[in-house]
C-alpha atoms as a PDB file:
ATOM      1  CA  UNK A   1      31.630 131.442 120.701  1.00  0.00           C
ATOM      2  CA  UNK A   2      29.868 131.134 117.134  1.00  0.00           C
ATOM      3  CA  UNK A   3      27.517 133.762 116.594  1.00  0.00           C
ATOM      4  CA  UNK A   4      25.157 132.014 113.847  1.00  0.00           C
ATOM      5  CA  UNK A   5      22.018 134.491 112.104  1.00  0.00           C
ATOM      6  CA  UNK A   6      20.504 136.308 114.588  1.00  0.00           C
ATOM      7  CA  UNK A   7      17.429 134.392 116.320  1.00  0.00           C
ATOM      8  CA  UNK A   8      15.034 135.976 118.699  1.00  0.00           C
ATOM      9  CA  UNK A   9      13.385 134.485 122.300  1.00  0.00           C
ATOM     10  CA  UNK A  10      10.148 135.744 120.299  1.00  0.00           C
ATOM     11  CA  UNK A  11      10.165 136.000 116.608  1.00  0.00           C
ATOM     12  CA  UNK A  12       7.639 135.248 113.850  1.00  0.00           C
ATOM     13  CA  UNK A  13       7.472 133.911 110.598  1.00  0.00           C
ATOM     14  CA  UNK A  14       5.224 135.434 108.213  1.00  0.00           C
ATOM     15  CA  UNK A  15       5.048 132.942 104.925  1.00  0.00           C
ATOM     16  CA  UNK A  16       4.098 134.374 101.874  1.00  0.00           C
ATOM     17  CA  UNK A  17       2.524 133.338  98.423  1.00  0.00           C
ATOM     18  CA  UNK A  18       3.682 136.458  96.095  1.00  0.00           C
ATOM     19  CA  UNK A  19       6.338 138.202  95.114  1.00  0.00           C
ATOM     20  CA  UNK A  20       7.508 141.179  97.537  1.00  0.00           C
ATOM     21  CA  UNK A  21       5.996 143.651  95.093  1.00  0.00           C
ATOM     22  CA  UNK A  22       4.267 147.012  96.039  1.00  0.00           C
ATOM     23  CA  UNK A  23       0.356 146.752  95.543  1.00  0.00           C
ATOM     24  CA  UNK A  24      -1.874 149.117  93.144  1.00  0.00           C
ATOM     25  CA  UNK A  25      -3.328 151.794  95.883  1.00  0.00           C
ATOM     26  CA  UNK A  26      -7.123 150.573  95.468  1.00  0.00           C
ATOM     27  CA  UNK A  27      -6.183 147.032  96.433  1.00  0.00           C
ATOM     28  CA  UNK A  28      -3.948 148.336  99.201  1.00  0.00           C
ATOM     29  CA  UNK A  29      -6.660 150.441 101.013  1.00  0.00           C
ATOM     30  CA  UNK A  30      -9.039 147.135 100.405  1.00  0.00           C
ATOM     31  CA  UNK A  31      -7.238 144.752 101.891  1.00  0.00           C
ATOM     32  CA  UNK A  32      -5.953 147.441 105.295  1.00  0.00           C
ATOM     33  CA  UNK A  33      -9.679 147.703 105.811  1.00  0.00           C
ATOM     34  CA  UNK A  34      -9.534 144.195 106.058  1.00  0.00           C
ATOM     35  CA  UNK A  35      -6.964 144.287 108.519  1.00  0.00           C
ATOM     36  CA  UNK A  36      -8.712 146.730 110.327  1.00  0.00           C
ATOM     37  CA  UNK A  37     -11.969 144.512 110.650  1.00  0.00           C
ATOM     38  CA  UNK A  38      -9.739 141.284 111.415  1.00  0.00           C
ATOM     39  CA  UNK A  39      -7.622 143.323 114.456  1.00  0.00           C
ATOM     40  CA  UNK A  40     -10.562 145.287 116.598  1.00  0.00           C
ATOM     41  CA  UNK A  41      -9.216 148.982 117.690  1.00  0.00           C
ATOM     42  CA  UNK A  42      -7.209 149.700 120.696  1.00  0.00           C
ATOM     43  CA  UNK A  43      -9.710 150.816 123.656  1.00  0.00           C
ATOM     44  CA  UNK A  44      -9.375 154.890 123.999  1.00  0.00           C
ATOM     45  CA  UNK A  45      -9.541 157.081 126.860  1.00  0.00           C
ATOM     46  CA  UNK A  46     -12.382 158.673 127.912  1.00  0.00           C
ATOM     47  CA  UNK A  47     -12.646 161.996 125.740  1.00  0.00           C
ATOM     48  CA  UNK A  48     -14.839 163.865 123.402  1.00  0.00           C
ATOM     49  CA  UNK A  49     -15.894 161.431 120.252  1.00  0.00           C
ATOM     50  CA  UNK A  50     -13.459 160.782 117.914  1.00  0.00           C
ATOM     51  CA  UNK A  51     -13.177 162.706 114.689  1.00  0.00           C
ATOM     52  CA  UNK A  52     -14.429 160.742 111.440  1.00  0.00           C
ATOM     53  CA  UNK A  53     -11.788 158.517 109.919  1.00  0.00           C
ATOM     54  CA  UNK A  54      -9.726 159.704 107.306  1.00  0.00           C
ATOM     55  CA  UNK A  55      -8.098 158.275 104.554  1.00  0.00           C
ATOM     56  CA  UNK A  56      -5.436 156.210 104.615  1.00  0.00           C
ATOM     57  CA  UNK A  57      -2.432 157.996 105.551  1.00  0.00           C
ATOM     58  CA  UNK A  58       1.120 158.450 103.277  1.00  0.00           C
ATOM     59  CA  UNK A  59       4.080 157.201 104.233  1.00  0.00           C
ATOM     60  CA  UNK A  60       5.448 158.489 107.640  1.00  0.00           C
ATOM     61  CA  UNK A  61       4.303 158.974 111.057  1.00  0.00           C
ATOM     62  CA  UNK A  62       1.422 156.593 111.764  1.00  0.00           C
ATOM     63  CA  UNK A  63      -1.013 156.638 114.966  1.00  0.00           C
ATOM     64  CA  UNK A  64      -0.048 153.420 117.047  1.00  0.00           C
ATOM     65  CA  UNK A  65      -3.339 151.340 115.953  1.00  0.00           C
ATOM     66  CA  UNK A  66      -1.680 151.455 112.314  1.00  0.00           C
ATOM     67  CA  UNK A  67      -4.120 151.523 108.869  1.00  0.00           C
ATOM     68  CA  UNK A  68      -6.679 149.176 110.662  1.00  0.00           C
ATOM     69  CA  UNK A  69      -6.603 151.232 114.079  1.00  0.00           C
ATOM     70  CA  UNK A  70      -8.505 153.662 115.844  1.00  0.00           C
ATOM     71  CA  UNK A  71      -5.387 156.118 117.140  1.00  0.00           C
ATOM     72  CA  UNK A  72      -2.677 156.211 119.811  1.00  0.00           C
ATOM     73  CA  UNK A  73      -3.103 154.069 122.369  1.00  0.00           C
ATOM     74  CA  UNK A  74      -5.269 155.423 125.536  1.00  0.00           C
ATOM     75  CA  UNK A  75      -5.737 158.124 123.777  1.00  0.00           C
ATOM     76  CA  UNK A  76      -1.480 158.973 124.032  1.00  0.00           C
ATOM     77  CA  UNK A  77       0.529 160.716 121.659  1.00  0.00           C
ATOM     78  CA  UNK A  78       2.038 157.219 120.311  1.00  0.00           C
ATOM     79  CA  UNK A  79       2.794 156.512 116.774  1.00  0.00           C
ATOM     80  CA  UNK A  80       4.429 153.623 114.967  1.00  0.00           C
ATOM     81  CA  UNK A  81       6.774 154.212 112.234  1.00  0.00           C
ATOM     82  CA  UNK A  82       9.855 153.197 110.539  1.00  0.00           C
ATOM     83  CA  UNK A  83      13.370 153.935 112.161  1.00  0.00           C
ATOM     84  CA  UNK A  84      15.943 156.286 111.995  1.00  0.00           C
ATOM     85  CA  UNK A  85      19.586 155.795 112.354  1.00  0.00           C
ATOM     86  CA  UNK A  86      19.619 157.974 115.436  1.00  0.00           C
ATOM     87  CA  UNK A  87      17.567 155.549 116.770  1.00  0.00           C
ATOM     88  CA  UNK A  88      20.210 153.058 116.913  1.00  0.00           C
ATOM     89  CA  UNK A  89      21.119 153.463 120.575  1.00  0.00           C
ATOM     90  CA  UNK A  90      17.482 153.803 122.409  1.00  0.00           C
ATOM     91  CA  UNK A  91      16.242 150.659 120.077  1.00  0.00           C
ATOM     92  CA  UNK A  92      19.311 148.844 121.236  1.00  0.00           C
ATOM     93  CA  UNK A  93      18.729 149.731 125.300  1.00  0.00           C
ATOM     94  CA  UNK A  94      15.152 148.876 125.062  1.00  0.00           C
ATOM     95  CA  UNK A  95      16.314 145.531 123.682  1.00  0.00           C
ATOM     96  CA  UNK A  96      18.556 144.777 125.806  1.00  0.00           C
ATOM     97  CA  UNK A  97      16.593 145.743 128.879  1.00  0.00           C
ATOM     98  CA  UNK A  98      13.788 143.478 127.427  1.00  0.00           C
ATOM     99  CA  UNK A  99      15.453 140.344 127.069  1.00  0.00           C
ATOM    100  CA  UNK A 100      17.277 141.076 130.423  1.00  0.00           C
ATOM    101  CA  UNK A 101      14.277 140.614 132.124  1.00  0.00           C
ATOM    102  CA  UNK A 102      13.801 137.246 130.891  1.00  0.00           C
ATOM    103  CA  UNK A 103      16.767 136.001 133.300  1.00  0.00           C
ATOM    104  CA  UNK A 104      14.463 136.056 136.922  1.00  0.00           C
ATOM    105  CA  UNK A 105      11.370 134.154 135.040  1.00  0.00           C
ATOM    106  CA  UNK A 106      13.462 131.712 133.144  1.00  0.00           C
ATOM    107  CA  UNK A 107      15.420 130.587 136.267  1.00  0.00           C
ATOM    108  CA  UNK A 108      12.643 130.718 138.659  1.00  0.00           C
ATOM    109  CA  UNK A 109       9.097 131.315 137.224  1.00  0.00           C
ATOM    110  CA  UNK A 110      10.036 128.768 133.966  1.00  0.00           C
ATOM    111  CA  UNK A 111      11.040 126.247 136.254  1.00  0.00           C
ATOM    112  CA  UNK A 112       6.883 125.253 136.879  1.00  0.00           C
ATOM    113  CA  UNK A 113       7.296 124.269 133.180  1.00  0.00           C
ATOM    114  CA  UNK A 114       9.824 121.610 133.750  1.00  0.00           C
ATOM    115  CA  UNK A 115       8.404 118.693 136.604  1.00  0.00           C
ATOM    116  CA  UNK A 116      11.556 116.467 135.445  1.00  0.00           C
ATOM    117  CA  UNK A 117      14.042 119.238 136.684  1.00  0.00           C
ATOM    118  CA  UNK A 118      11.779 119.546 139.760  1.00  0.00           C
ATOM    119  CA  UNK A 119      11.480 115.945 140.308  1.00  0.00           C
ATOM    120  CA  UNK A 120      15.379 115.806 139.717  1.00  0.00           C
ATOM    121  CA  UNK A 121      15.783 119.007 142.286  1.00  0.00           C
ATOM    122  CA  UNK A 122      13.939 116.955 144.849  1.00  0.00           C
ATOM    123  CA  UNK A 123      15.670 113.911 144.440  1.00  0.00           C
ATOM    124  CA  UNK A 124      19.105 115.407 145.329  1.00  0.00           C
ATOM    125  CA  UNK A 125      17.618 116.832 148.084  1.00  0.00           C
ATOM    126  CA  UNK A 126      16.490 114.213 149.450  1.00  0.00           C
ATOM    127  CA  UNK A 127      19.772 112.178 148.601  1.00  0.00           C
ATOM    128  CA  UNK A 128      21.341 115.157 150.557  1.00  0.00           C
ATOM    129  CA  UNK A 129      19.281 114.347 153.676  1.00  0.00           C
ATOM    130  CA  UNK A 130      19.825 110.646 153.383  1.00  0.00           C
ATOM    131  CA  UNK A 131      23.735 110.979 153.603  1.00  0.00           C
ATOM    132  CA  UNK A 132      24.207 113.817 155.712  1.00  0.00           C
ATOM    133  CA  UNK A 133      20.738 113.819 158.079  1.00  0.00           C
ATOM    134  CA  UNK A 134      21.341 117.832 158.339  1.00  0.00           C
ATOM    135  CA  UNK A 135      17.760 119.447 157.938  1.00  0.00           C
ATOM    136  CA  UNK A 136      19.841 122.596 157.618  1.00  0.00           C
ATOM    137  CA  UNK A 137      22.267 120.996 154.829  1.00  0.00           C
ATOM    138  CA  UNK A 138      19.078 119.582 153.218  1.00  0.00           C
ATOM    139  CA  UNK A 139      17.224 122.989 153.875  1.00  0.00           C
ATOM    140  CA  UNK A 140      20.063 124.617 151.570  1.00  0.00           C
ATOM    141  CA  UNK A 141      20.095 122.374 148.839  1.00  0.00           C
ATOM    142  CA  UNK A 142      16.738 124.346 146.948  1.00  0.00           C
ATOM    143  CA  UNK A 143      18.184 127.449 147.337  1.00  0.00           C
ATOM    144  CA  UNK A 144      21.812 126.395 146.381  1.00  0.00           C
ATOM    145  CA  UNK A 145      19.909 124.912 143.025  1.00  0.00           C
ATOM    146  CA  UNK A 146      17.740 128.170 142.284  1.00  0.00           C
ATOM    147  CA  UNK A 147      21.408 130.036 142.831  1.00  0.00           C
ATOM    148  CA  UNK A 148      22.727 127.839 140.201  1.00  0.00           C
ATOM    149  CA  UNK A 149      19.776 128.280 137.929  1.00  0.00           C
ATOM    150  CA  UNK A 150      19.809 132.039 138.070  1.00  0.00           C
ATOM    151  CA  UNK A 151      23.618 131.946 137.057  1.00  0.00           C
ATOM    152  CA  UNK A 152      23.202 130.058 134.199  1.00  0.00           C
ATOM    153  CA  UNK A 153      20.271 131.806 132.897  1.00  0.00           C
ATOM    154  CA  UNK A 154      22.141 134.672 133.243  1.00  0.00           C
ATOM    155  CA  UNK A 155      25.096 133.534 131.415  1.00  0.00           C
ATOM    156  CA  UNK A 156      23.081 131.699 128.790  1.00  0.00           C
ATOM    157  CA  UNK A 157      20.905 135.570 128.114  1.00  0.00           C
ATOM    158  CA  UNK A 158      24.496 137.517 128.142  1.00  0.00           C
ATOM    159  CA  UNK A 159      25.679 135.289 125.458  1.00  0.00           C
ATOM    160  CA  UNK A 160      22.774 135.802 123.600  1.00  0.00           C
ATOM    161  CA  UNK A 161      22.823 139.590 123.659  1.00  0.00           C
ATOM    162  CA  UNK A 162      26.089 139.630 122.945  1.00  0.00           C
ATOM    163  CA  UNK A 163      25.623 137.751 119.780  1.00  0.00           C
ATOM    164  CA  UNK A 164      22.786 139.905 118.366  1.00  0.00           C
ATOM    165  CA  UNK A 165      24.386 143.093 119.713  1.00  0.00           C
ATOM    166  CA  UNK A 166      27.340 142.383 117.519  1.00  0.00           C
ATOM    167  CA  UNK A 167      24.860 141.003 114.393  1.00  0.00           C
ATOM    168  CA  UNK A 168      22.067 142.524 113.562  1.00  0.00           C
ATOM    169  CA  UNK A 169      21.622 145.292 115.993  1.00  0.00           C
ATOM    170  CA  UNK A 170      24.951 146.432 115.948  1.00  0.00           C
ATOM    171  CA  UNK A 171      23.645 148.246 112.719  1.00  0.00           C
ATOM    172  CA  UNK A 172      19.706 148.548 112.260  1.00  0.00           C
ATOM    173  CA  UNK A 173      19.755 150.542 108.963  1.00  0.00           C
ATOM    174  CA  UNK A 174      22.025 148.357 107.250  1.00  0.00           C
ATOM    175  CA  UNK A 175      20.618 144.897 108.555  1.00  0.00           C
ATOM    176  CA  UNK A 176      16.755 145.928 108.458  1.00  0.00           C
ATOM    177  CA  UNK A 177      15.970 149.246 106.317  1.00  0.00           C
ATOM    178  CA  UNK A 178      18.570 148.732 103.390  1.00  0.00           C
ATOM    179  CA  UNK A 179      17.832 145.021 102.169  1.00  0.00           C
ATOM    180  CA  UNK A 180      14.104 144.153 100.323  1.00  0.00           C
ATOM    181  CA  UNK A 181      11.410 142.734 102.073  1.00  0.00           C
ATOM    182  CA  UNK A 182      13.031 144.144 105.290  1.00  0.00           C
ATOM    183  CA  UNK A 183      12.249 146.943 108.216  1.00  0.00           C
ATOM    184  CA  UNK A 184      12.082 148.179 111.401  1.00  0.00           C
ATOM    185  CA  UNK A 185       9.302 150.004 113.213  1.00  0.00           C
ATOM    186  CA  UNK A 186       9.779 152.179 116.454  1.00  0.00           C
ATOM    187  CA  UNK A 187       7.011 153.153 118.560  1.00  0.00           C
ATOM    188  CA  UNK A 188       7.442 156.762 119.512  1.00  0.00           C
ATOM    189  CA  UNK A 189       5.740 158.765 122.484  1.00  0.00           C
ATOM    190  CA  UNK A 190       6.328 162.388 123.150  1.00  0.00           C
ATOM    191  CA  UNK A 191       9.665 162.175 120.782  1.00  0.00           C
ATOM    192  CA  UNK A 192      11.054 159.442 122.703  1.00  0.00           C
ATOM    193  CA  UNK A 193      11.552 155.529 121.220  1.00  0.00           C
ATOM    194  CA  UNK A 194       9.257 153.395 123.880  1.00  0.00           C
ATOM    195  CA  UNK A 195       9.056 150.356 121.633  1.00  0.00           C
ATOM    196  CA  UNK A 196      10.550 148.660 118.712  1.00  0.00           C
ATOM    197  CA  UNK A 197       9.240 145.909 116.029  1.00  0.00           C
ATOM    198  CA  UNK A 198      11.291 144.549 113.392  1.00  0.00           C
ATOM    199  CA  UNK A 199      10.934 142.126 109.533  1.00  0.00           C
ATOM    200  CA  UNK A 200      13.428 140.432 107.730  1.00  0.00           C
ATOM    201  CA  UNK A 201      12.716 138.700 104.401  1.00  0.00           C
ATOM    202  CA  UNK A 202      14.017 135.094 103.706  1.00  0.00           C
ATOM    203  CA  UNK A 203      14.230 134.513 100.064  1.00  0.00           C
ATOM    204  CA  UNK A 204      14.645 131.087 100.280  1.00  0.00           C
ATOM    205  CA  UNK A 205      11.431 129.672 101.711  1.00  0.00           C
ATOM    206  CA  UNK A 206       9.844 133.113 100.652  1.00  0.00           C
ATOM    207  CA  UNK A 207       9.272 134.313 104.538  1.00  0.00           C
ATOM    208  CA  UNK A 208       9.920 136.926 106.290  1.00  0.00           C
ATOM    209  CA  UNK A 209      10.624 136.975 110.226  1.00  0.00           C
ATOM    210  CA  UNK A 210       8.928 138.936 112.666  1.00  0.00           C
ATOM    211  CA  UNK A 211      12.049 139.713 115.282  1.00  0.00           C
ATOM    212  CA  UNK A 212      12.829 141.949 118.060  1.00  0.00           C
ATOM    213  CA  UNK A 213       9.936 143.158 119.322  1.00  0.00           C
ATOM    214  CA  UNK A 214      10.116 144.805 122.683  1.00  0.00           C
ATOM    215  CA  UNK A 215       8.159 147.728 124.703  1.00  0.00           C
ATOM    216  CA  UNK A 216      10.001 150.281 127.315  1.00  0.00           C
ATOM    217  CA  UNK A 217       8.718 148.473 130.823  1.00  0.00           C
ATOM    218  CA  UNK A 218       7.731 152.037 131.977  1.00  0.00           C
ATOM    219  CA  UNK A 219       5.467 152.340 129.122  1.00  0.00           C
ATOM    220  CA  UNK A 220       3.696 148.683 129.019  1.00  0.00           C
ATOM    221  CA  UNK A 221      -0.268 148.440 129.611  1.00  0.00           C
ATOM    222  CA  UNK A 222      -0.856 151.026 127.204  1.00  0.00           C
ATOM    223  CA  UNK A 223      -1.570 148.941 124.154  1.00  0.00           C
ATOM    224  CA  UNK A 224       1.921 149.522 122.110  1.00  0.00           C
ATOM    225  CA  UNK A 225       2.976 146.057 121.403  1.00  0.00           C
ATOM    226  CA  UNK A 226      -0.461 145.077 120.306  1.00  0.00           C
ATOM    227  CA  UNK A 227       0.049 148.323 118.114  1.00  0.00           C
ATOM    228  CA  UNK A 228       3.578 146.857 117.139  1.00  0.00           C
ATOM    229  CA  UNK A 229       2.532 143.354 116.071  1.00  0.00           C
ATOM    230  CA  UNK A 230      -0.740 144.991 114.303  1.00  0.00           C
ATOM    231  CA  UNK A 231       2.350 146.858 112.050  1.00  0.00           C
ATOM    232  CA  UNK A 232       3.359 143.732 111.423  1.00  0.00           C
ATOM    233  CA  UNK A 233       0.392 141.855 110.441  1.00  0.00           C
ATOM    234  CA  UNK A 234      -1.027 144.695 108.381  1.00  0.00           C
ATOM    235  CA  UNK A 235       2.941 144.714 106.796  1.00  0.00           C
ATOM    236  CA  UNK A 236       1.707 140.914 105.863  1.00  0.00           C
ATOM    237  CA  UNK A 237      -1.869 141.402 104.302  1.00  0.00           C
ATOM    238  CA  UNK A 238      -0.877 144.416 102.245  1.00  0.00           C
ATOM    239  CA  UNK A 239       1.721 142.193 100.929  1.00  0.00           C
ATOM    240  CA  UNK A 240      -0.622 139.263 100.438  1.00  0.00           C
ATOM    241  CA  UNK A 241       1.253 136.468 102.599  1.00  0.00           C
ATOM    242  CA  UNK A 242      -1.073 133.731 103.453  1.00  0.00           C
ATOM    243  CA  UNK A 243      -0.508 132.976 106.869  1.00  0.00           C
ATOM    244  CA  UNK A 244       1.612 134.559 110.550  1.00  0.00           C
ATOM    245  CA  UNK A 245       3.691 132.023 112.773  1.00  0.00           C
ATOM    246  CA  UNK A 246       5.038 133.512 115.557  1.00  0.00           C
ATOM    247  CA  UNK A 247       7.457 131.403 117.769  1.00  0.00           C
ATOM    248  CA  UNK A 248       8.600 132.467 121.538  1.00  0.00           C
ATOM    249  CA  UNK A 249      10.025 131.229 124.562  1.00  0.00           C
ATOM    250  CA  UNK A 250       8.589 133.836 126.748  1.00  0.00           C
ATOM    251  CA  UNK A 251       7.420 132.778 129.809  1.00  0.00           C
ATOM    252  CA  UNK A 252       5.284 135.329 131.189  1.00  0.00           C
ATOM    253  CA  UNK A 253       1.102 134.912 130.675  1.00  0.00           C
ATOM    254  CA  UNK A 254       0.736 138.037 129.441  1.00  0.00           C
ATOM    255  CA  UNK A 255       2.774 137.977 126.257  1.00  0.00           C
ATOM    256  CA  UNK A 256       0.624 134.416 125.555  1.00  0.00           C
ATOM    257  CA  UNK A 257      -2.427 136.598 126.164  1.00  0.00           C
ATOM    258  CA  UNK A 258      -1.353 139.187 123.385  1.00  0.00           C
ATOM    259  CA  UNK A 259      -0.233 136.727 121.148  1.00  0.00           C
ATOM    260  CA  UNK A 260      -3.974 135.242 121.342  1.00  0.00           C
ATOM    261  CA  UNK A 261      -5.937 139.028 121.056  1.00  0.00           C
ATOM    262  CA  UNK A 262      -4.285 139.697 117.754  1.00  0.00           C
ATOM    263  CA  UNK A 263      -5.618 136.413 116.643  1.00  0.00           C
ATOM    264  CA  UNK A 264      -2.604 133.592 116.964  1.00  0.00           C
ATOM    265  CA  UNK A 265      -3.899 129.695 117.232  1.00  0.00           C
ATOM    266  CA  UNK A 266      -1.400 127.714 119.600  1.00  0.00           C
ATOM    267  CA  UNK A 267       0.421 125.154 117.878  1.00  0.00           C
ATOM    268  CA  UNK A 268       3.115 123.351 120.117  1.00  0.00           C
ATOM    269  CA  UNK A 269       5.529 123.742 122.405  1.00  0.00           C
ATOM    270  CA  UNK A 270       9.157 122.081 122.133  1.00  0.00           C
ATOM    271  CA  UNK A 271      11.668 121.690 125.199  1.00  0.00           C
ATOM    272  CA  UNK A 272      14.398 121.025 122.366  1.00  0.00           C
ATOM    273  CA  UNK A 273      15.022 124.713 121.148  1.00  0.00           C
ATOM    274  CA  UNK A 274      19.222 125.741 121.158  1.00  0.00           C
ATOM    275  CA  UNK A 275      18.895 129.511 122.315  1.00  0.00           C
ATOM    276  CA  UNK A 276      22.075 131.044 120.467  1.00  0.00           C
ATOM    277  CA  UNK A 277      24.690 131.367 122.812  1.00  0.00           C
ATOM    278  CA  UNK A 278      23.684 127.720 124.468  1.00  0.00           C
ATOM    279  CA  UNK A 279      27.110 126.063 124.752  1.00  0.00           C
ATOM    280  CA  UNK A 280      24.731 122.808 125.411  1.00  0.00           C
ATOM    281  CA  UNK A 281      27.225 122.004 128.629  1.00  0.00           C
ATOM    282  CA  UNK A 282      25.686 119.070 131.632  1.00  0.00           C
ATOM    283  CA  UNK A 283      25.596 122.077 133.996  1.00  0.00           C
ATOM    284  CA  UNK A 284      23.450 124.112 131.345  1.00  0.00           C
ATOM    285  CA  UNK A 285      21.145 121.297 130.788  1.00  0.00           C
ATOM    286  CA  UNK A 286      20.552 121.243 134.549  1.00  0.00           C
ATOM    287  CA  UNK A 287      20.036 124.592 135.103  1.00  0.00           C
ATOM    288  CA  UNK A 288      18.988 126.492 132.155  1.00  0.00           C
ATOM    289  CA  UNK A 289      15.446 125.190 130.056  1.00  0.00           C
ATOM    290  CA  UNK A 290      13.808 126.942 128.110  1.00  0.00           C
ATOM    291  CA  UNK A 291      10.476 125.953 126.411  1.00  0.00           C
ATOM    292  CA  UNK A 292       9.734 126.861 122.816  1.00  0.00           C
ATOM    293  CA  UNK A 293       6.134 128.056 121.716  1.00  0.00           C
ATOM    294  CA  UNK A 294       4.815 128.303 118.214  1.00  0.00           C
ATOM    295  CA  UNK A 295       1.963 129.940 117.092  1.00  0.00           C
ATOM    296  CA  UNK A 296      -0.127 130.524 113.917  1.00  0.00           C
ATOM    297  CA  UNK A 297      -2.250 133.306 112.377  1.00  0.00           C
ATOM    298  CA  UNK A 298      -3.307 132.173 109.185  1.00  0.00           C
ATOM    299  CA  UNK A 299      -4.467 135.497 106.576  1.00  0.00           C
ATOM    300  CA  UNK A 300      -5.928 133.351 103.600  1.00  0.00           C
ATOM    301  CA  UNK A 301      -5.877 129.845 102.394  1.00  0.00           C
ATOM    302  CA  UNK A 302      -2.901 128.745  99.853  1.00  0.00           C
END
């Protein structure tokens, strides 16, 4: 099976105008204020008053809301910043747990998404009933074809993780934290790794790729992947890139919903995307769809 460059169910695009250089401090802490009026702060938990802001912080440990935030999350010991190689393992199991998940909502939940495969499911059910006149035959056939669609969603998601296991996040320091224009963020709580956010550069359209962001399950609802992508679109106006586009196949409302907080405009869907590890087969076309989402955040006019 080819492996080609690593893609992600959700990744983003951030397209930039400039040079990948670092800015001069004063126009740094100008335009993270920005970014902190543009992304509201994460609600806190109920607590004394918090202490007056202070400056912007050096390089290291960062509370989860980032430059333009307010703190850790619900008021949690959370804080965003950049990887360490022995990290490699826990940002690789929350990955992998992550896009495990998607298996049981792309073969069942995404299937609302797709009338033609339902149309097509009911037609050879009712074909079924026409030549064999067994309600109990024909009573089978749904759950025969949600069987079908589970395997193949799970063979489809196995092949991907296999091909970014063995790609990029087979080594996270040398793919993300070596090469320019590149990192990788974890989200830590109480020492542990809960969540993970990574950027790639692309010289050659100037871009850089949002990828891999993912949140511990046991540790969602406290505001840590808004945190995450708010690393990421602070990452972009400190760098002065015009615009965000994030793209996704998710189907779950709630990662739509987040997309939409931090500020992303819906711009299309496509039934046409090639997940890597899609072999393309008839019986993967029947039972495996996915549905392609793009959104846009656009920073500043070209």
């Amino acid at each position: 099976m080819h492996c080609g460059p690593p893609d992600m169910v959700c990744e983003t695009k951030i397209v930039a105008a400039e040079d990948h250089e670092a800015l001069p401090g004063a126009k740094k802490d100008a335009l993270l204020a920005a970014a902190g009026a543009m992304w509201p702060p994460l609600p806190a938990a109920p607590g004394p008053a918090a202490a007056p802001a202070a400056p912007p912080p050096a390089p290291g440990p960062q509370p989860a809301g980032g430059a333009g935030g307010a703190g850790p999350p619900e008021g949690r010991g959370v804080y965003i910043r950049e990887f360490r190689a022995a990290e490699q393992e826990a940002a690789r199991r929350i990955f992998y747990d992550g896009i495990m998940e998607r298996i049981p909502n792309t073969a069942f939940r995404g299937l609302r998404h797709h009338p033609r495969m339902q149309l097509l499911y009911a037609l050879l059910a009712a074909l079924c009933f026409a030549l064999t006149r067994s309600l109990l035959l024909t009573c089978l056939v749904p759950a025969g074809l949600l069987g079908l669609r589970y395997y193949y969603s799970r063979k489809v998601v196995l092949a991907y993780l296999d091909c970014a296991l063995h790609t990029d996040m087979a080594d996270i320091e040398q793919y993300y934290m070596k090469p320019p224009g590149s990192c990788f963020w974890v989200a830590v709580l109480d020492g542990n790794v809960v969540g993970i956010v990574a950027a790639r550069a692309h010289a050659e359209d100037n871009t850089v790729e949002l990828m891999r962001m993912s949140v511990d399950s046991r540790f969602r609802g406290k505001g840590i992947a808004k945190a995450l992508g708010r690393k990421v679109l602070e990452f972009a106006v400190v760098h002065n890139y015009s615009a965000v586009v994030l793209g996704t196949t998710a189907v779950k409302v709630a990662a739509h919903k987040l997309y939409e907080s931090l500020g992303f405009r819906h711009m299309g869907s496509s039934d046409r995307y090639v997940m890597p590890g899609m072999t393309l087969s008839l019986a993967e076309r029947l039972f495996f769809q996915v549905r392609y989402h793009r959104y846009r955040l656009q920073l500043r006019e070209e």
